[in-house]
N, C-alpha and C. Protein backbone atom coordinates (compact mmCIF):
# COMPACT_ATOMS: atom_id res chain seq x y z
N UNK A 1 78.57 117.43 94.25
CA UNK A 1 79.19 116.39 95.04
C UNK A 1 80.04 115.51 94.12
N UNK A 2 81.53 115.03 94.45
CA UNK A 2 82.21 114.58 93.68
C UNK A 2 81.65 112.68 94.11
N UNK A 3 81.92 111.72 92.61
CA UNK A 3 81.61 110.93 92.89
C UNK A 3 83.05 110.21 93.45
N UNK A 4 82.95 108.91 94.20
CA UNK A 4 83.78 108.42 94.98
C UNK A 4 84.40 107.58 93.94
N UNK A 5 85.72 107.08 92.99
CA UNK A 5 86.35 106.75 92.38
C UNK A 5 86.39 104.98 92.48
N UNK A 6 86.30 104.29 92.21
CA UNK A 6 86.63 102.82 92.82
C UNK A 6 87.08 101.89 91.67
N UNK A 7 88.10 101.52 92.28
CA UNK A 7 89.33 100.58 91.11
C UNK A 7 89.30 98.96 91.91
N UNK A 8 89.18 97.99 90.81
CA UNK A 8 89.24 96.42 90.75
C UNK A 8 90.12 96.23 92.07
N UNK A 9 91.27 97.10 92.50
CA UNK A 9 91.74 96.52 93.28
C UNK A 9 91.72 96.89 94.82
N UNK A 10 90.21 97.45 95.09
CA UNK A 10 89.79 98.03 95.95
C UNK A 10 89.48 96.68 96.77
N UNK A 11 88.69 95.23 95.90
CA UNK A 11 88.42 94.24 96.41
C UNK A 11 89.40 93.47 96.67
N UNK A 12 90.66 94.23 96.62
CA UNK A 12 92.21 92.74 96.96
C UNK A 12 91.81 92.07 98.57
N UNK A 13 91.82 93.35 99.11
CA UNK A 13 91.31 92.80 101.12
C UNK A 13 90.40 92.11 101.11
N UNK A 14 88.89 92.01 100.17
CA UNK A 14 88.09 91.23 100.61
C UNK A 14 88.15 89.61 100.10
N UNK A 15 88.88 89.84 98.72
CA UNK A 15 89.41 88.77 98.57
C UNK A 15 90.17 87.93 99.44
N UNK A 16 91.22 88.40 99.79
CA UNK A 16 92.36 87.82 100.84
C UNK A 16 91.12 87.56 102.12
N UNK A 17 90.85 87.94 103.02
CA UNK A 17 90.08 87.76 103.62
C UNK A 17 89.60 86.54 103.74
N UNK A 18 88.16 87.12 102.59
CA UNK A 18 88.16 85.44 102.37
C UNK A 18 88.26 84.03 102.01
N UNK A 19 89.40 84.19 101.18
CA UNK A 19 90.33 83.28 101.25
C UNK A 19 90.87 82.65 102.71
N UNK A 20 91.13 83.45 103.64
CA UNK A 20 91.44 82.70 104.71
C UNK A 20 90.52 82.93 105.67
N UNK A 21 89.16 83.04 105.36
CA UNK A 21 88.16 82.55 106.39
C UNK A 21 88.11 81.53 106.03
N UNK A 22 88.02 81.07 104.26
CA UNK A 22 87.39 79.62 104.09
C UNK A 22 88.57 78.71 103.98
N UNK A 23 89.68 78.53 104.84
CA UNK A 23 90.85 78.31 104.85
C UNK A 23 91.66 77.80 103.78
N UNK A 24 91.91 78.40 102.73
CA UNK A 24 92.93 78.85 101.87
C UNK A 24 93.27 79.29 102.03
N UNK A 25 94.55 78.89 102.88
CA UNK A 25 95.70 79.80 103.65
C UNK A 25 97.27 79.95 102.65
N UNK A 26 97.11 79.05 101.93
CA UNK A 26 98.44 78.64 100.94
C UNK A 26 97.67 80.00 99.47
N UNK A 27 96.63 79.87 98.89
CA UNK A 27 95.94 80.72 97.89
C UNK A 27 96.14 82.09 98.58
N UNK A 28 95.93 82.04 99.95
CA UNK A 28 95.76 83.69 100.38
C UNK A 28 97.02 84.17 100.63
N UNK A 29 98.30 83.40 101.21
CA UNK A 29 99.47 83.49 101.27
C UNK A 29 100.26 84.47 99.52
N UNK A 30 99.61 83.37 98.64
CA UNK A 30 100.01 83.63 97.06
C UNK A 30 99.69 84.98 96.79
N UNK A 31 98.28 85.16 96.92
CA UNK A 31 97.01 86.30 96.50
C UNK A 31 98.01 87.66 97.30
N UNK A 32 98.34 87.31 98.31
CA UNK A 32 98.48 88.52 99.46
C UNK A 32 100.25 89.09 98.89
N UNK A 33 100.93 88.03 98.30
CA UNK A 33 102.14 88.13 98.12
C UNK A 33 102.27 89.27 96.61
N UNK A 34 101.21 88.49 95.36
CA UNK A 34 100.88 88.95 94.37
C UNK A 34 100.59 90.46 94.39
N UNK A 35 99.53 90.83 94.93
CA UNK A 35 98.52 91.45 95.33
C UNK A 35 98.96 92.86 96.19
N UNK A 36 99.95 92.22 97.23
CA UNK A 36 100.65 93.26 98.18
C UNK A 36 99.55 93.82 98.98
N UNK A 37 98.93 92.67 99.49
CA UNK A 37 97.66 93.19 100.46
C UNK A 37 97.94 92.80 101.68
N UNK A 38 97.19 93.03 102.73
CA UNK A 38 96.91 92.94 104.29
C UNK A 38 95.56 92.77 104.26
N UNK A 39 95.68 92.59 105.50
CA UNK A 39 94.46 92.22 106.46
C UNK A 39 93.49 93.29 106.24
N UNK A 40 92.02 93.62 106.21
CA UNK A 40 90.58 94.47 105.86
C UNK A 40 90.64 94.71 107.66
N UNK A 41 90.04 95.69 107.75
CA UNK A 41 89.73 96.20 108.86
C UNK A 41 88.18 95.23 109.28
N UNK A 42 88.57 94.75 110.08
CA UNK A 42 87.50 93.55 110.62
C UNK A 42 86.10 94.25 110.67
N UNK A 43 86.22 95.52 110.75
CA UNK A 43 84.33 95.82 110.62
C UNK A 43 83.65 96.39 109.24
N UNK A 44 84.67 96.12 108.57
CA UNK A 44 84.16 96.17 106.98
C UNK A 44 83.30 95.37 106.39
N UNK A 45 83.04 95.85 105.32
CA UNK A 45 81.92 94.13 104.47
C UNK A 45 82.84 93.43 104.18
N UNK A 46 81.94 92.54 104.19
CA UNK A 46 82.87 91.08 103.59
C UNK A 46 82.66 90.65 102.46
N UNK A 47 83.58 89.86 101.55
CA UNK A 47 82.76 90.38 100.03
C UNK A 47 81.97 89.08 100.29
N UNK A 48 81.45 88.19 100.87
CA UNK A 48 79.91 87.60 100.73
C UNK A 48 78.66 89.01 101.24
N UNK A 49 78.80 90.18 102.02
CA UNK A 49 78.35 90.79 102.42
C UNK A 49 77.79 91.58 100.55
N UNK A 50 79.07 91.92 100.27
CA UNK A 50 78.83 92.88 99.09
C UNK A 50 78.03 91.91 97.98
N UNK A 51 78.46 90.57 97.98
CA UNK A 51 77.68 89.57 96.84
C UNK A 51 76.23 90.00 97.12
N UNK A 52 75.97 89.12 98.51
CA UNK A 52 74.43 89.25 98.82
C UNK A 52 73.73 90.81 98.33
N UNK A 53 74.29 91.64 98.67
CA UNK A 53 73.85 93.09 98.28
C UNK A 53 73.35 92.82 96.91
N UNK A 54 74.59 92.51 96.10
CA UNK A 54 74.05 93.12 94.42
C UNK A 54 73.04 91.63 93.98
N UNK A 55 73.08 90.56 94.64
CA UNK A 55 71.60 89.45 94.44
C UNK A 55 70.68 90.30 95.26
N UNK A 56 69.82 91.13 95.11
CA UNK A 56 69.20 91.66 95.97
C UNK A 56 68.10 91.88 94.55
C-alpha cells in the first residue's frame, strides 16, 4: 500500500478558514491572496478539529 504524501501546504484551506471563522477577514483576505487558496470543502476538519486530535 502506497503511503499518502502530505506537504505544509495541504493546511493553506484550514488556515484561511479559520481565519475567517474567527473574523480575520483582512489576514484571510492577505493569507488567501499569498497563498492562492479558496474556500475547504465545508465537511472537512477544521484545523481546531486536527489540533484537538494530535492533544489527544
Amino acid at each position: 500500500m502506497a503511503k499518502t504524501r502530505v506537504v505544509p501546504s495541504d493546511l493553506f484551506p484550514l488556515v484561511f478558514t479559520f481565519l475567517r471563522e474567527n473574523h480575520f477577514e483582512k489576514a484571510a483576505r492577505v493569507f488567501a491572496k499569498a497563498a492562492g487558496v479558496t474556500e475547504q470543502d465545508p465537511n472537512a476538519a477544521s484545523l481546531l478539529d486536527v489540533f484537538n486530535y494530535w492533544l489527544k
